[in-house]
PDB file of N, CA and C in Angstrom:
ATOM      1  N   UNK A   1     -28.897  13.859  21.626  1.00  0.00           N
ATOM      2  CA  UNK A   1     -27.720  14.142  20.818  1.00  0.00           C
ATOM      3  C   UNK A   1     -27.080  12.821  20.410  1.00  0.00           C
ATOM      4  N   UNK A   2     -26.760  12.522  18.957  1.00  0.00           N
ATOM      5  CA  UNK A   2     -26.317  11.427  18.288  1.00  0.00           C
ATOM      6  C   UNK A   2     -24.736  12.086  18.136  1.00  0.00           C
ATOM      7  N   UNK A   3     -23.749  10.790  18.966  1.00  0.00           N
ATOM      8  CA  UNK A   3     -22.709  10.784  18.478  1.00  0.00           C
ATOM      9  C   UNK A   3     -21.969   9.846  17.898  1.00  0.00           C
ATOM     10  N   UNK A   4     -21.170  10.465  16.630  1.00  0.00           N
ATOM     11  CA  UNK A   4     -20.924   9.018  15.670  1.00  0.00           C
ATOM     12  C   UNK A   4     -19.790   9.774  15.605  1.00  0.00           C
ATOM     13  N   UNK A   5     -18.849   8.780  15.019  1.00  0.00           N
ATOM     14  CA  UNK A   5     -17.521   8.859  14.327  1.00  0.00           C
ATOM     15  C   UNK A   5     -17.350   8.137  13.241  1.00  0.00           C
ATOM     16  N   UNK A   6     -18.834   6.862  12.963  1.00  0.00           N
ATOM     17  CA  UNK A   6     -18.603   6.342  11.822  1.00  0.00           C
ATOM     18  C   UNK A   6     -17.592   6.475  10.352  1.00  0.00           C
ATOM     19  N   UNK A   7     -18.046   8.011  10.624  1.00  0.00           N
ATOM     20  CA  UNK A   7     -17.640   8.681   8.569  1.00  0.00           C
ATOM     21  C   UNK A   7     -16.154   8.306   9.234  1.00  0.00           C
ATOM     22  N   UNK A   8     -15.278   8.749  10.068  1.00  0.00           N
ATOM     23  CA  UNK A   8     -13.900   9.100  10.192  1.00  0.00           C
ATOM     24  C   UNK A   8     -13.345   7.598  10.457  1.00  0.00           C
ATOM     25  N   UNK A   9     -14.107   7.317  11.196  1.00  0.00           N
ATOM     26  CA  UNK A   9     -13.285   5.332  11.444  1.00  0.00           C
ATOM     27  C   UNK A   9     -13.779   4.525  10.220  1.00  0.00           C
ATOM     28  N   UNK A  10     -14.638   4.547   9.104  1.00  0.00           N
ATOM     29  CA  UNK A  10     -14.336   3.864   8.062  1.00  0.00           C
ATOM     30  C   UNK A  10     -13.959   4.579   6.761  1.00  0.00           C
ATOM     31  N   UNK A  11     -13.572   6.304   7.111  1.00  0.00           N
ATOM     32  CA  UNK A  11     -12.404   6.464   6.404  1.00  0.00           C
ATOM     33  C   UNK A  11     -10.999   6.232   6.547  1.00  0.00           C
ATOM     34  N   UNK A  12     -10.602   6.268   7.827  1.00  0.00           N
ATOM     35  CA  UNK A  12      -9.380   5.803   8.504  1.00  0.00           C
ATOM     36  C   UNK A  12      -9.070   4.230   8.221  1.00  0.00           C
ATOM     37  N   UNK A  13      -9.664   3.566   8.285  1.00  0.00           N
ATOM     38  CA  UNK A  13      -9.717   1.814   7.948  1.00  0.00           C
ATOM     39  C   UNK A  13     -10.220   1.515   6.320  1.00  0.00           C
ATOM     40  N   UNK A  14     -10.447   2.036   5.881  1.00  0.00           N
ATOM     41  CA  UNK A  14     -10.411   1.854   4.385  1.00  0.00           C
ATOM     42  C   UNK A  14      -9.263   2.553   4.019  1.00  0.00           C
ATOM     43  N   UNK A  15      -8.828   3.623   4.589  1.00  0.00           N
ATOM     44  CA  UNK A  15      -7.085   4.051   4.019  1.00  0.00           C
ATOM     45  C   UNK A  15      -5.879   3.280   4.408  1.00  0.00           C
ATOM     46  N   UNK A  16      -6.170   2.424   5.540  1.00  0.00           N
ATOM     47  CA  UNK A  16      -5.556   1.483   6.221  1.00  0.00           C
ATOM     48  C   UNK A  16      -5.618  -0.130   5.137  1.00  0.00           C
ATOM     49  N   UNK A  17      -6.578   0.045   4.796  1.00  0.00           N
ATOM     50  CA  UNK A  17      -7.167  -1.615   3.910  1.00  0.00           C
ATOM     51  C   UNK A  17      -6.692  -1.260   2.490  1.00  0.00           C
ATOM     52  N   UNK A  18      -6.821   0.287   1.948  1.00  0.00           N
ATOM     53  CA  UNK A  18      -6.219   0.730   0.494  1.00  0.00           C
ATOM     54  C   UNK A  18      -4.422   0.202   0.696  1.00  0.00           C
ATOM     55  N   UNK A  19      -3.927   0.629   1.863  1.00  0.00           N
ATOM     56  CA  UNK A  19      -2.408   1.015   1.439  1.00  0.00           C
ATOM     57  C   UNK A  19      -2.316  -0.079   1.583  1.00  0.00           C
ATOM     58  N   UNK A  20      -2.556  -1.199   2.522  1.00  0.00           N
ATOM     59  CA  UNK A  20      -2.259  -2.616   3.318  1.00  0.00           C
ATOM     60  C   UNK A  20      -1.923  -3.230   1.404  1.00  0.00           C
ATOM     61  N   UNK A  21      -3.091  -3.111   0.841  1.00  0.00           N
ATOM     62  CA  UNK A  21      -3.225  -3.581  -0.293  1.00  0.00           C
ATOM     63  C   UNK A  21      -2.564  -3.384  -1.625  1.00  0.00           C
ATOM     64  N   UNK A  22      -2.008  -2.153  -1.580  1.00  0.00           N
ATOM     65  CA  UNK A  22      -0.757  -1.647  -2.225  1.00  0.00           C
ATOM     66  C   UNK A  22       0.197  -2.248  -1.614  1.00  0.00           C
ATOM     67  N   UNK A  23       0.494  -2.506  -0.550  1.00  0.00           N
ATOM     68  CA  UNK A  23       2.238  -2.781   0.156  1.00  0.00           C
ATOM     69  C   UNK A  23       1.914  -4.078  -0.549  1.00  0.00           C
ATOM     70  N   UNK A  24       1.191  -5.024  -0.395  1.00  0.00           N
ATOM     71  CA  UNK A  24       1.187  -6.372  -0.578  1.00  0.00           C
ATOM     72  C   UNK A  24       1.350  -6.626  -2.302  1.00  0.00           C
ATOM     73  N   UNK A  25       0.566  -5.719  -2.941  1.00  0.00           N
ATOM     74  CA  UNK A  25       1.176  -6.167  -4.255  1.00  0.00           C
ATOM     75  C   UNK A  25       2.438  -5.382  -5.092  1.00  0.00           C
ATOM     76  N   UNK A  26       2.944  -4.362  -4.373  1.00  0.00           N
ATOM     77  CA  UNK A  26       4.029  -3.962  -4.498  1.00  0.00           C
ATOM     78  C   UNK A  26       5.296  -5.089  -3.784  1.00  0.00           C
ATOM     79  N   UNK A  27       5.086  -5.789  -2.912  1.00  0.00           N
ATOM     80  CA  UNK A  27       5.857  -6.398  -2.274  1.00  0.00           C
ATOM     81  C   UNK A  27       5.636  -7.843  -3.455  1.00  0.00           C
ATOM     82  N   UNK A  28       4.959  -8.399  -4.273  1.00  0.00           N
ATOM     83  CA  UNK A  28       4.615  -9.222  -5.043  1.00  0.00           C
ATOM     84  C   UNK A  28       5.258  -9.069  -6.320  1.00  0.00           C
ATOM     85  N   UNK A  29       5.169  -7.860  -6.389  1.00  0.00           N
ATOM     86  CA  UNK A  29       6.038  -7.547  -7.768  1.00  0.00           C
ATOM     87  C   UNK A  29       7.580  -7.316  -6.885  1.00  0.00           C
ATOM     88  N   UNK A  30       7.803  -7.272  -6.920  1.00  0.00           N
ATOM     89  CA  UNK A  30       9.054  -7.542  -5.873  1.00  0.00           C
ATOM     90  C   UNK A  30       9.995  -8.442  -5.415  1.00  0.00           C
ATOM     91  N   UNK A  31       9.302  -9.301  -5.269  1.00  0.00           N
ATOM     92  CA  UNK A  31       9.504 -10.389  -4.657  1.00  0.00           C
ATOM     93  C   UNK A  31       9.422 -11.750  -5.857  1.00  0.00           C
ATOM     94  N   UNK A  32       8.198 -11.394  -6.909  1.00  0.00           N
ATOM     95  CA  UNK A  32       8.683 -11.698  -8.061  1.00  0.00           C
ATOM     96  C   UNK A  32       9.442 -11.813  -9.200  1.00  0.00           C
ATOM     97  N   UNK A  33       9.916 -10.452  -9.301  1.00  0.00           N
ATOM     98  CA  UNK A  33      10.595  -9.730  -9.880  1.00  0.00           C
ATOM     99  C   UNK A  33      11.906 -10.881 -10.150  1.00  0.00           C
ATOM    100  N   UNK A  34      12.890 -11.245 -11.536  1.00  0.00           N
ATOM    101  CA  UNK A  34      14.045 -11.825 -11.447  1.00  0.00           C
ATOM    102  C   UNK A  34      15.148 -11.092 -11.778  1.00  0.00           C
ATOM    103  N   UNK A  35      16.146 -11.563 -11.835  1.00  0.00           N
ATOM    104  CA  UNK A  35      17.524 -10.722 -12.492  1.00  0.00           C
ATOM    105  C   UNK A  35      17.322 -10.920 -13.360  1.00  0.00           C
ATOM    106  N   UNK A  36      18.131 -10.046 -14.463  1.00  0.00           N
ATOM    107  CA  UNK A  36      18.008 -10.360 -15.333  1.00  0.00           C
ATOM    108  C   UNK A  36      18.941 -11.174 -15.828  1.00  0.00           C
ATOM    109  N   UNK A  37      19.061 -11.704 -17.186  1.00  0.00           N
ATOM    110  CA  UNK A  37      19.960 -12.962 -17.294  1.00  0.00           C
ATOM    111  C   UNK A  37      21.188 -12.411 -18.419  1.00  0.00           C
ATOM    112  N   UNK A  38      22.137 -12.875 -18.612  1.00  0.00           N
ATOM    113  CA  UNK A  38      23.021 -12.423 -19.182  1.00  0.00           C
ATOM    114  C   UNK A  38      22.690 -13.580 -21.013  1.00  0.00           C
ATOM    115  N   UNK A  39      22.568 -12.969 -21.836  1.00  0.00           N
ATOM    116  CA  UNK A  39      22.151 -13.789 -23.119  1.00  0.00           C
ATOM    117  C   UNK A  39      23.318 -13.648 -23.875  1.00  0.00           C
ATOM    118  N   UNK A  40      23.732 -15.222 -24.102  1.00  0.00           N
ATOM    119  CA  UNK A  40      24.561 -14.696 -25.472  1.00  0.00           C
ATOM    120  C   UNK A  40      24.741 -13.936 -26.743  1.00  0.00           C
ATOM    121  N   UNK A  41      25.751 -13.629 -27.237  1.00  0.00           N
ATOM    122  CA  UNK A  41      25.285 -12.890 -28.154  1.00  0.00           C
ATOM    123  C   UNK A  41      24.712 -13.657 -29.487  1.00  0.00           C
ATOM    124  N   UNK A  42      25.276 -14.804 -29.808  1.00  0.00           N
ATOM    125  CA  UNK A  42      24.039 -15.687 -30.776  1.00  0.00           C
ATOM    126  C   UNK A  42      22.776 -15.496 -30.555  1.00  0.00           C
ATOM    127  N   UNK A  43      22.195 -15.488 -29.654  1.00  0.00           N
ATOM    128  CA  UNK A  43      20.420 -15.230 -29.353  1.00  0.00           C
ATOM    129  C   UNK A  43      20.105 -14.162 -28.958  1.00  0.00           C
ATOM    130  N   UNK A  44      20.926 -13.078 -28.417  1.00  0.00           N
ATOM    131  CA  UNK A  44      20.680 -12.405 -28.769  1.00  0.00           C
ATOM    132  C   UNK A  44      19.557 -11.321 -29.555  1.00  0.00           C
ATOM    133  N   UNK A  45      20.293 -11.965 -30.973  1.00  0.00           N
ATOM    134  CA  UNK A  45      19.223 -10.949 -32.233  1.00  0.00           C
ATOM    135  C   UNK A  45      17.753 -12.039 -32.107  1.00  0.00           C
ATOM    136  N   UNK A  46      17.413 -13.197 -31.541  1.00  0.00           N
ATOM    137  CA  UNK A  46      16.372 -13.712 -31.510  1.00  0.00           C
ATOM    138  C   UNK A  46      15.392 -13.536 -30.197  1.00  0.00           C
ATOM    139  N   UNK A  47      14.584 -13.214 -30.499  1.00  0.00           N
ATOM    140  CA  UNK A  47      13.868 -12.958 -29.122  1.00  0.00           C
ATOM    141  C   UNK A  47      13.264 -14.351 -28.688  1.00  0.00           C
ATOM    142  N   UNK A  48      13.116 -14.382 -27.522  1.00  0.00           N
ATOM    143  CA  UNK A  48      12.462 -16.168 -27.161  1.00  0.00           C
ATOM    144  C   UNK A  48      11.328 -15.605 -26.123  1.00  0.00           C
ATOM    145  N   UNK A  49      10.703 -16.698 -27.196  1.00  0.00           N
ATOM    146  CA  UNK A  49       9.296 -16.725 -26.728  1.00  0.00           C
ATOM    147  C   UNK A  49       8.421 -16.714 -24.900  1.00  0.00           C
ATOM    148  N   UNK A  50       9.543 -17.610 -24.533  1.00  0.00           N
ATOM    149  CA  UNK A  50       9.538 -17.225 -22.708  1.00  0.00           C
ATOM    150  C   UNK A  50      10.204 -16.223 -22.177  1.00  0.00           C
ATOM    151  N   UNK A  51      10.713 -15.243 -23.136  1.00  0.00           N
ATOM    152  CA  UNK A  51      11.140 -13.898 -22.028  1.00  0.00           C
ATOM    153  C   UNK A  51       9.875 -13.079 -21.419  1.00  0.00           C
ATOM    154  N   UNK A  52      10.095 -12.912 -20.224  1.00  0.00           N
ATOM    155  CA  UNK A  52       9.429 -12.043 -19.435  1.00  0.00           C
ATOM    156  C   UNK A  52       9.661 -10.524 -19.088  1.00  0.00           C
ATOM    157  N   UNK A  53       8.874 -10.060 -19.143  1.00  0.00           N
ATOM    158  CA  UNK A  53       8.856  -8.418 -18.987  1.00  0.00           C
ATOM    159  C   UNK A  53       9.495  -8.071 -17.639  1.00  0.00           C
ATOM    160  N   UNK A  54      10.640  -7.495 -17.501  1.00  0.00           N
ATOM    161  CA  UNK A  54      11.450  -6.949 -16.311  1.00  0.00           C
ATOM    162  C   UNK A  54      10.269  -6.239 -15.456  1.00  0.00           C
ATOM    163  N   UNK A  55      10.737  -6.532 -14.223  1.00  0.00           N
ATOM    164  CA  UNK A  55       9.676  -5.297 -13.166  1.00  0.00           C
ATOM    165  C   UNK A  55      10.146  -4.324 -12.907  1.00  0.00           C
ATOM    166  N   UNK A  56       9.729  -3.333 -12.869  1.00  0.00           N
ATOM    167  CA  UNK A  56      10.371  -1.851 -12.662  1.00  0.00           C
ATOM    168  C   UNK A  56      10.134  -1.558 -11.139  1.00  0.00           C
ATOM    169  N   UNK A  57      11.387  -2.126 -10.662  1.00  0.00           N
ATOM    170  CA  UNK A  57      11.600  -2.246  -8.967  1.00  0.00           C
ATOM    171  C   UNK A  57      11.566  -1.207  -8.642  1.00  0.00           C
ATOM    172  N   UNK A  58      12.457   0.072  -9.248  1.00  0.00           N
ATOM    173  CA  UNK A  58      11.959   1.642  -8.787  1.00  0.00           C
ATOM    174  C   UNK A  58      10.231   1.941  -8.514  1.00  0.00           C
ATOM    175  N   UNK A  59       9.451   1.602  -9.202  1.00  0.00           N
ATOM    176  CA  UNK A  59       8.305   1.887  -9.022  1.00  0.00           C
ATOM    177  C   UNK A  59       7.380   0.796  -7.864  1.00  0.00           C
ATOM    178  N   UNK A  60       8.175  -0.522  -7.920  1.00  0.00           N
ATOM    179  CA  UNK A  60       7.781  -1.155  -7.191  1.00  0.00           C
ATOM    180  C   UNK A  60       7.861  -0.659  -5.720  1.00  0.00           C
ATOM    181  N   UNK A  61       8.973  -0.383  -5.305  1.00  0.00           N
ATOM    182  CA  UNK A  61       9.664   0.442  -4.305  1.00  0.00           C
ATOM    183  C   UNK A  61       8.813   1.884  -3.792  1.00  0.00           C
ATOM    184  N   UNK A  62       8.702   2.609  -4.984  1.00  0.00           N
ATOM    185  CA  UNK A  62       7.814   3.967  -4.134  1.00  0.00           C
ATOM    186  C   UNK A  62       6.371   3.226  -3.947  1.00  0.00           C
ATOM    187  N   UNK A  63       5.898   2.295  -4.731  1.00  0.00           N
ATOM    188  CA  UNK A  63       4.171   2.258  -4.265  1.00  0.00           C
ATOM    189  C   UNK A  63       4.593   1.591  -2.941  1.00  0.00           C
ATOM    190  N   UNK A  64       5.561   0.504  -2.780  1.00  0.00           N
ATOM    191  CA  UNK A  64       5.877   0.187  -1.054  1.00  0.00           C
ATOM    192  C   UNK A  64       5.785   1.368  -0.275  1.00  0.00           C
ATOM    193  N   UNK A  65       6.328   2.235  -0.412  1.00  0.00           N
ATOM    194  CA  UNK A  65       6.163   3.374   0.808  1.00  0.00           C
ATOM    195  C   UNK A  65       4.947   4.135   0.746  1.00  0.00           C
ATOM    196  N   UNK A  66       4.581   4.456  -0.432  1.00  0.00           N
ATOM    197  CA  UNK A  66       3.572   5.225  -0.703  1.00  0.00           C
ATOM    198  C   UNK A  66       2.244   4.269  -0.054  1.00  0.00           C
ATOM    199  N   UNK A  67       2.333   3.145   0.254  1.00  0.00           N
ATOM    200  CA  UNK A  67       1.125   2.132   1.005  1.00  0.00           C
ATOM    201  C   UNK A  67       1.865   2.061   2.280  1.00  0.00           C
ATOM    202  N   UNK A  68       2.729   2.650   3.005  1.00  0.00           N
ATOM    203  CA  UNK A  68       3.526   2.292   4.208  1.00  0.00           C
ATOM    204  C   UNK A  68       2.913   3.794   4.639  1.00  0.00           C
ATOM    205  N   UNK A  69       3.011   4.525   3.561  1.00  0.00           N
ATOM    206  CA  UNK A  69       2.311   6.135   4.545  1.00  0.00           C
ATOM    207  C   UNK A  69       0.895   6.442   4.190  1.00  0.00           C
ATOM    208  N   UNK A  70       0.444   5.641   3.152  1.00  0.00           N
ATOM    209  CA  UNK A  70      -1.209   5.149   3.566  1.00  0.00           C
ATOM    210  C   UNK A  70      -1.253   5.028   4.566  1.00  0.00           C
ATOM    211  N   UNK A  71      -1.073   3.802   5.238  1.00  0.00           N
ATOM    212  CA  UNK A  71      -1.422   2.971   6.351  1.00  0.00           C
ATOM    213  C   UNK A  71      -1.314   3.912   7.681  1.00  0.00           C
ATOM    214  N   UNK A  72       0.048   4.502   7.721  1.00  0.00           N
ATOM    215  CA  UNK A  72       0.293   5.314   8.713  1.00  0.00           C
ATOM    216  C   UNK A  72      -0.897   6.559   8.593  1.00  0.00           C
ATOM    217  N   UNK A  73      -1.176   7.451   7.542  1.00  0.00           N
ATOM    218  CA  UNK A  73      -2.310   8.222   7.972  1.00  0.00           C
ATOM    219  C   UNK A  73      -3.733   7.557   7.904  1.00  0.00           C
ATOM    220  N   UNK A  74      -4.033   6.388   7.849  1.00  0.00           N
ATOM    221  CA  UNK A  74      -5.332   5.745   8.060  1.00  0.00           C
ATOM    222  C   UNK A  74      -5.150   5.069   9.766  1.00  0.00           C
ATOM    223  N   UNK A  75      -4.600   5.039  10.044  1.00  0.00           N
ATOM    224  CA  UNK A  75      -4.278   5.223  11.654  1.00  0.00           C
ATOM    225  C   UNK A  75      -3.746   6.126  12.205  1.00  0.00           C
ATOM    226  N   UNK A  76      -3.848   7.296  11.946  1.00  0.00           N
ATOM    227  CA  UNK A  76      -3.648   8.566  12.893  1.00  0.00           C
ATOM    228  C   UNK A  76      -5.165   8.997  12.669  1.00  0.00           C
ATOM    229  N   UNK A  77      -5.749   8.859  11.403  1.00  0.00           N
ATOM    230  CA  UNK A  77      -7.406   8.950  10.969  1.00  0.00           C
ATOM    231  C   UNK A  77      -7.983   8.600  12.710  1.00  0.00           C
ATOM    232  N   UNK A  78      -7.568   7.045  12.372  1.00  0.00           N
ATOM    233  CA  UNK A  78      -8.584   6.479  13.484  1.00  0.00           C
ATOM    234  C   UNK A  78      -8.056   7.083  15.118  1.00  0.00           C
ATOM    235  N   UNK A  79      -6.894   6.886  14.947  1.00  0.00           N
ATOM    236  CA  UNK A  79      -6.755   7.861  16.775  1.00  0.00           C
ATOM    237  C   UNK A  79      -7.294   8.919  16.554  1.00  0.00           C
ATOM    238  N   UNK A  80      -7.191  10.273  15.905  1.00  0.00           N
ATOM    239  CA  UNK A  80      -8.181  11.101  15.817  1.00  0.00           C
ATOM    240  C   UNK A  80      -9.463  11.147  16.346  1.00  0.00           C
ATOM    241  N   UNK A  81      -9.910  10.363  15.635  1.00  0.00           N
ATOM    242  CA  UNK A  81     -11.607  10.212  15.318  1.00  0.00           C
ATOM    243  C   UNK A  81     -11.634   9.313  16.972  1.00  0.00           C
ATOM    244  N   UNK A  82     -10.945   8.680  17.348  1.00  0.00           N
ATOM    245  CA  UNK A  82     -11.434   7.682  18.568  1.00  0.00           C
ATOM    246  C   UNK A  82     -10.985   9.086  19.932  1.00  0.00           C
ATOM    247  N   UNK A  83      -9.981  10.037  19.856  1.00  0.00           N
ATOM    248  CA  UNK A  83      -9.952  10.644  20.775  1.00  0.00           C
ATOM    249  C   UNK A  83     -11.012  11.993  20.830  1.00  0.00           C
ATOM    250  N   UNK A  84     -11.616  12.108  19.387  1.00  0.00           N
ATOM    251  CA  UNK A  84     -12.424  13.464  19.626  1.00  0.00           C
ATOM    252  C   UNK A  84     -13.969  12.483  20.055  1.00  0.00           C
ATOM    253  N   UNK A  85     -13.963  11.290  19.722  1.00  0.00           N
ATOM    254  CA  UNK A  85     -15.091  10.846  20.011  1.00  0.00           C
ATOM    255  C   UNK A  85     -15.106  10.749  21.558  1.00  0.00           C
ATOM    256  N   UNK A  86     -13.761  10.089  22.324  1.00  0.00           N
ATOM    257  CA  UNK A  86     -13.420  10.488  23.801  1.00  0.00           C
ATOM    258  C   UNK A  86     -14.271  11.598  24.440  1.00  0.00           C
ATOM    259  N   UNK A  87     -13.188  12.722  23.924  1.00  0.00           N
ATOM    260  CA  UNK A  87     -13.811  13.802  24.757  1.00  0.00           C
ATOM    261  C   UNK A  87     -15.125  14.329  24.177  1.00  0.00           C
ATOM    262  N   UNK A  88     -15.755  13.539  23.626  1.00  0.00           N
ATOM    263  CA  UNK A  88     -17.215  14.043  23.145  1.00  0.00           C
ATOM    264  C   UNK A  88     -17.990  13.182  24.543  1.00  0.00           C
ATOM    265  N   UNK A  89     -17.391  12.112  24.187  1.00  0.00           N
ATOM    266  CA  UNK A  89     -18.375  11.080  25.800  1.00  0.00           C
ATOM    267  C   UNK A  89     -17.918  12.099  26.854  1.00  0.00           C
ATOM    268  N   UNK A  90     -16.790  12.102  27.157  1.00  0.00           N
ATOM    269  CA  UNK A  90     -16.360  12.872  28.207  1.00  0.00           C
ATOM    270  C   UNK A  90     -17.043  14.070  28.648  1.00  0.00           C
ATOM    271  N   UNK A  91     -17.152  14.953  27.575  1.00  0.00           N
ATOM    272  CA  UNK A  91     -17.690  16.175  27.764  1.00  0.00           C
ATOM    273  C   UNK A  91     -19.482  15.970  27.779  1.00  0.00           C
ATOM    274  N   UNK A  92     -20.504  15.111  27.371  1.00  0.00           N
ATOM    275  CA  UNK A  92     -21.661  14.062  27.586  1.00  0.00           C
ATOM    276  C   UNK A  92     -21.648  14.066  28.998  1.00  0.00           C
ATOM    277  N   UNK A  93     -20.733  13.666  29.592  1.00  0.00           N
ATOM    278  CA  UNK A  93     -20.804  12.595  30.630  1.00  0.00           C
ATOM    279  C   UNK A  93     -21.004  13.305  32.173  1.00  0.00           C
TER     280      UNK A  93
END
């Protein structure tokens, strides 16, 4: 009798490595992100060539959590998968 848990511990750790990877570039846009600046009204009607596109911190913000509860169910994945693999030795043994 072959016992694996493979499929479940590198689905659990690739959902763990997906969200890790969302928090980090959600936290980038974020952390990048500037105020915005107050422009006179002379320039105003001119747009300048170094303005930068605002970050939409609301969205920045849910993919942060939304990779914070990745992470959290790619490690309940792996306790799962490591305790049924337990009582699989256990019950083997």
């Amino acid at each position: 009798m072959e016992i694996s848990g493979s499929s479940a511990l590198s689905s659990g750790l690739s959902s763990i490595q997906n969200g890790q990877r969302r928090v980090d570039q959600a936290a980038a846009q974020i952390a990048g992100a500037s105020l915005p600046q107050a422009v006179p009204a002379e320039q105003s009607s001119t747009p300048s060539a170094n303005a930068t596109q605002p970050v939409d911190l609301a969205s920045s913000m849910v993919d942060l959590q939304v990779g914070k509860v990745e992470v959290q169910a790619g490690a309940r994945v792996l306790e799962t998968a490591d305790a049924v693999l337990g009582t699989m030795l256990d019950t083997r043994a």
